[in-house]
Protein backbone atom coordinates (compact mmCIF):
# COMPACT_ATOMS: atom_id res chain seq x y z
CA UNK A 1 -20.52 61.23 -10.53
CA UNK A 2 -19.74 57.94 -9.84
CA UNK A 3 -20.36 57.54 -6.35
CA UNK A 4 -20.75 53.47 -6.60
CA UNK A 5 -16.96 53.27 -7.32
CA UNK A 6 -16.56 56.10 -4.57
CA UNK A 7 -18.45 53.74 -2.38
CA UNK A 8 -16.47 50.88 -3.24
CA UNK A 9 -13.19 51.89 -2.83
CA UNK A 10 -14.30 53.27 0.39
CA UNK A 11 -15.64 49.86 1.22
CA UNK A 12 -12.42 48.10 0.04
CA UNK A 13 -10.30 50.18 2.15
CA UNK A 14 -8.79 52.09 -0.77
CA UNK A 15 -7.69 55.69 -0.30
CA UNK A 16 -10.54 58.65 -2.00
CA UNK A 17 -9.57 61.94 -3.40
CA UNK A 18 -11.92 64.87 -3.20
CA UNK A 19 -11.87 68.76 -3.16
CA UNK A 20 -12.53 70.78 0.10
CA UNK A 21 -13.19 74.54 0.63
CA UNK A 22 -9.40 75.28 -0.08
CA UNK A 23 -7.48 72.31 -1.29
CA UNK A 24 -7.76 68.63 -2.09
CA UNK A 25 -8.91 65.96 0.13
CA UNK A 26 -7.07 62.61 1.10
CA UNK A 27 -9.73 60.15 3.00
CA UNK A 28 -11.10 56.46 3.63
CA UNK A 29 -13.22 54.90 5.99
CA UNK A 30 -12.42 56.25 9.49
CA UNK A 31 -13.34 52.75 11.18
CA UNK A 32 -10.93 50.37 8.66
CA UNK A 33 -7.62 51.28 10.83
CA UNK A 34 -5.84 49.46 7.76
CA UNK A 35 -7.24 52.19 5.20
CA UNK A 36 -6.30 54.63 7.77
CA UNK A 37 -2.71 53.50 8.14
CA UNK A 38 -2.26 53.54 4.31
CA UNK A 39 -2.75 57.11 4.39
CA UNK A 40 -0.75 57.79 7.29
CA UNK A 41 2.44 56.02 5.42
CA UNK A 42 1.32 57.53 1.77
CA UNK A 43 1.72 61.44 3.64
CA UNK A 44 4.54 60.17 5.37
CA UNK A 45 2.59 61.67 9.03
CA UNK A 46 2.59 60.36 12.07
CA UNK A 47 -0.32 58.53 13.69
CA UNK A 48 0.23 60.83 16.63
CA UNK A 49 -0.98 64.03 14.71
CA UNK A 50 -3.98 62.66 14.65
CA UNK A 51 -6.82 63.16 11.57
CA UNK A 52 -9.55 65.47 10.82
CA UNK A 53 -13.09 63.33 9.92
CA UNK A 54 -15.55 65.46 7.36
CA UNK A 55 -19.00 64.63 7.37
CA UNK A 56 -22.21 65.93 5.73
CA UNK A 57 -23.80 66.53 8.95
CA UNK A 58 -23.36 66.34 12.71
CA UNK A 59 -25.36 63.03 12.14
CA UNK A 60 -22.18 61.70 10.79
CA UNK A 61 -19.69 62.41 13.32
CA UNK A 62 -21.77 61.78 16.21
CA UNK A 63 -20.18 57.86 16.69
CA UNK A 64 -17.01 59.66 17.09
CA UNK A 65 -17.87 62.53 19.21
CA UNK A 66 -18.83 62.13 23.11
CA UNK A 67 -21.57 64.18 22.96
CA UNK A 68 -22.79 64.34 26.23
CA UNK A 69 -19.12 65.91 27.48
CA UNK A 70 -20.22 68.90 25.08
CA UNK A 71 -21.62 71.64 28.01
CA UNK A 72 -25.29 72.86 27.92
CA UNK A 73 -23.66 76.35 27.86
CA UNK A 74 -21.23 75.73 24.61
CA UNK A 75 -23.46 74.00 22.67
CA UNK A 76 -25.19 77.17 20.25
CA UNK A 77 -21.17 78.04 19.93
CA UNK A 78 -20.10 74.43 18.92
CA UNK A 79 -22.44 74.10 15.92
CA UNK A 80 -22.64 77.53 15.01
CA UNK A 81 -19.60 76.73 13.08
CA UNK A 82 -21.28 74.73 10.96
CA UNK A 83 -21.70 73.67 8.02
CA UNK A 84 -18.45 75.68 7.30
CA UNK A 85 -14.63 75.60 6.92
CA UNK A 86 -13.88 75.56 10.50
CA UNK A 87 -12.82 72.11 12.47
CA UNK A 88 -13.51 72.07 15.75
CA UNK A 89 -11.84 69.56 18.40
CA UNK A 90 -14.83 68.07 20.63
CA UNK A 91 -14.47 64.86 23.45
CA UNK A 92 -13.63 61.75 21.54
CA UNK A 93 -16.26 59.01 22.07
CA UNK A 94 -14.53 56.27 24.23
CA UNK A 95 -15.30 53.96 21.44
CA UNK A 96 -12.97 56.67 19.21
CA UNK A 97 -9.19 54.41 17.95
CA UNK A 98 -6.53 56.07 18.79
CA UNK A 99 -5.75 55.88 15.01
CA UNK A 100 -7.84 59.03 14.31
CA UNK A 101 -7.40 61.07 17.59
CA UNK A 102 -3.39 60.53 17.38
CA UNK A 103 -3.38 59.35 21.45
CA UNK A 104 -5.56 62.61 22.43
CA UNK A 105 -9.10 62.61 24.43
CA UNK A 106 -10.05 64.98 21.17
CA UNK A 107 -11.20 64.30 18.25
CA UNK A 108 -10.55 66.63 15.15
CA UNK A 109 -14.09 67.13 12.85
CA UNK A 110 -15.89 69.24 10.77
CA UNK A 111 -19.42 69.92 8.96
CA UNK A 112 -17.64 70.86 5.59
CA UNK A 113 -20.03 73.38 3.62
CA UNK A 114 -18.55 72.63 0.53
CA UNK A 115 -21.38 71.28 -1.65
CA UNK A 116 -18.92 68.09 -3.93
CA UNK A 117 -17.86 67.47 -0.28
CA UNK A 118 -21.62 67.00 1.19
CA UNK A 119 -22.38 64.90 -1.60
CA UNK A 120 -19.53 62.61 -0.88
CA UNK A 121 -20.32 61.82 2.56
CA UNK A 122 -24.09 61.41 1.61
CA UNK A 123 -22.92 58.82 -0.75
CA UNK A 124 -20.77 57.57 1.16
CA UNK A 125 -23.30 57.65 4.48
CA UNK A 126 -20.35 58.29 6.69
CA UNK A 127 -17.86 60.63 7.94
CA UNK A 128 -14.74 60.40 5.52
CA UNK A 129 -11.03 60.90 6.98
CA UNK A 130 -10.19 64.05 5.64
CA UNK A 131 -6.28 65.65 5.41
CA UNK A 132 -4.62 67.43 2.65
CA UNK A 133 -3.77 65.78 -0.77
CA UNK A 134 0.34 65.89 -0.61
CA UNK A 135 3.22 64.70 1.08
CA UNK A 136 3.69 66.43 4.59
CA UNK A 137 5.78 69.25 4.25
CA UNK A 138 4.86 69.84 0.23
CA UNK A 139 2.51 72.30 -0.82
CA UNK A 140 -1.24 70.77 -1.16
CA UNK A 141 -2.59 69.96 -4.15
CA UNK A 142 -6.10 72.03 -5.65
CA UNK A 143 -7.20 69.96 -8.85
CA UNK A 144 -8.22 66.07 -9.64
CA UNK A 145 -5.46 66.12 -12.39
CA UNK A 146 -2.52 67.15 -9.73
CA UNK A 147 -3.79 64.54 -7.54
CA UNK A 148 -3.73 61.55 -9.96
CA UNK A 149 0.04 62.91 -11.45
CA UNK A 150 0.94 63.01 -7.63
CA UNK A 151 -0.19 59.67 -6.72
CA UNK A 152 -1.35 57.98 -9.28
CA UNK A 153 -2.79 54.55 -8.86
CA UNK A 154 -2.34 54.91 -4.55
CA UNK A 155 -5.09 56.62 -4.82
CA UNK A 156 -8.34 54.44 -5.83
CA UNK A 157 -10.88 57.23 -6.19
CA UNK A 158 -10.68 60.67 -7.46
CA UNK A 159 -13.81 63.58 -7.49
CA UNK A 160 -13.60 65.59 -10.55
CA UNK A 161 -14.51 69.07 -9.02
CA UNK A 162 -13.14 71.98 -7.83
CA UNK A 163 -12.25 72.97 -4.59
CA UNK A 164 -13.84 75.89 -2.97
CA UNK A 165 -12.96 79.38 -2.63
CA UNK A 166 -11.20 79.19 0.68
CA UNK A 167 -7.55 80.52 0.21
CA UNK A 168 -5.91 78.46 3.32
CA UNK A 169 -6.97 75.35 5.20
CA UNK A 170 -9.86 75.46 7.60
CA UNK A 171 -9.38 76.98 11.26
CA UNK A 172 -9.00 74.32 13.98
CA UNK A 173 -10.07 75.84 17.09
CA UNK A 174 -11.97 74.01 20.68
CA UNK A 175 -15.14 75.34 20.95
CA UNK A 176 -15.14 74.28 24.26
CA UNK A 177 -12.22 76.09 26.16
CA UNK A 178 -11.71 78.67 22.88
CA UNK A 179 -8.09 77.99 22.07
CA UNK A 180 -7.05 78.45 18.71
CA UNK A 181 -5.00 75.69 17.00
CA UNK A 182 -4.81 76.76 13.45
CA UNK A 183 -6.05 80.08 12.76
């Protein structure tokens, strides 16, 4: 794998491709708002859905999360989900743009278990933005080759594995209060 290009499109702002439990992966650097806007206007979505950030561990999400807001009493139930195919929605850091939480006091992440995935964000040593490779409202895409006939050169970096086994996209639920966004 060639995780110095990986790195360096990440780096540069460019837009990565990888696979996730159940479908392909659209991400860059959840800090460069720039990179972050590119995706936005490649999906066509707006900012105000917010994004979903995939890490390799909690380690990696931690700048983003306000930890301490997490209760005593919720904590074994929070990351019990993990490392899995569930997103949870925990307290945004203050220090959280409004780019990734879409305006919310949320933030959208998840401890993918999906081994290519892991890697990625080890390489990478950060939390990657992660939403589905296709144009809102189109079906999501599930191999490398569909994503570089899709999008071609808008996408600077594409992981040449397969997705996982998961048949639909991961549950978003809060941990906290137990509501169920996406089941």
């Amino acid at each position: 794998m060639d995780w110095q290009a990986a790195k360096q499109a990440f780096v540069d702002g460019e837009l990565l491709a990888y696979p996730t439990e159940a479908v392909f992966g659209l991400g860059c650097d959840p800090r460069n708002e720039q990179a972050v806007e590119k995706l936005l206007a490649l999906k066509q979505r707006p900012r105000e859905k917010g994004l979903i950030l995939l890490a390799a561990d909690y380690s990696q999400l931690v700048p983003f999360v306000a930890d301490l807001k997490i209760p005593q009493d919720k904590r074994f139930s929070v990351f019990s989900h993990w490392p899995g195919p569930i997103t949870l929605l925990l307290p945004a850091a203050p220090t959280t743009p409004d780019w990734l939480t879409g305006g919310s006091d949320k933030i959208a992440v998840r401890v993918t278990a999906h081994e290519p995935a892991r890697q990625l964000c080890r390489a990478l040593g950060s939390a990657i933005v992660s939403t589905s490779a296709n144009y809102t409202g189109e079906p999501s895409l599930t191999t490398a080759q569909a994503v570089r006939d899709t999008f071609a050169e808008r996408v600077a970096w594409v992981m040449d594995d397969a997705v996982g086994g998961a048949t639909s996209p991961s549950k978003i639920i809060d941990p906290i209060t137990n509501q169920v966004y996406r089941a």
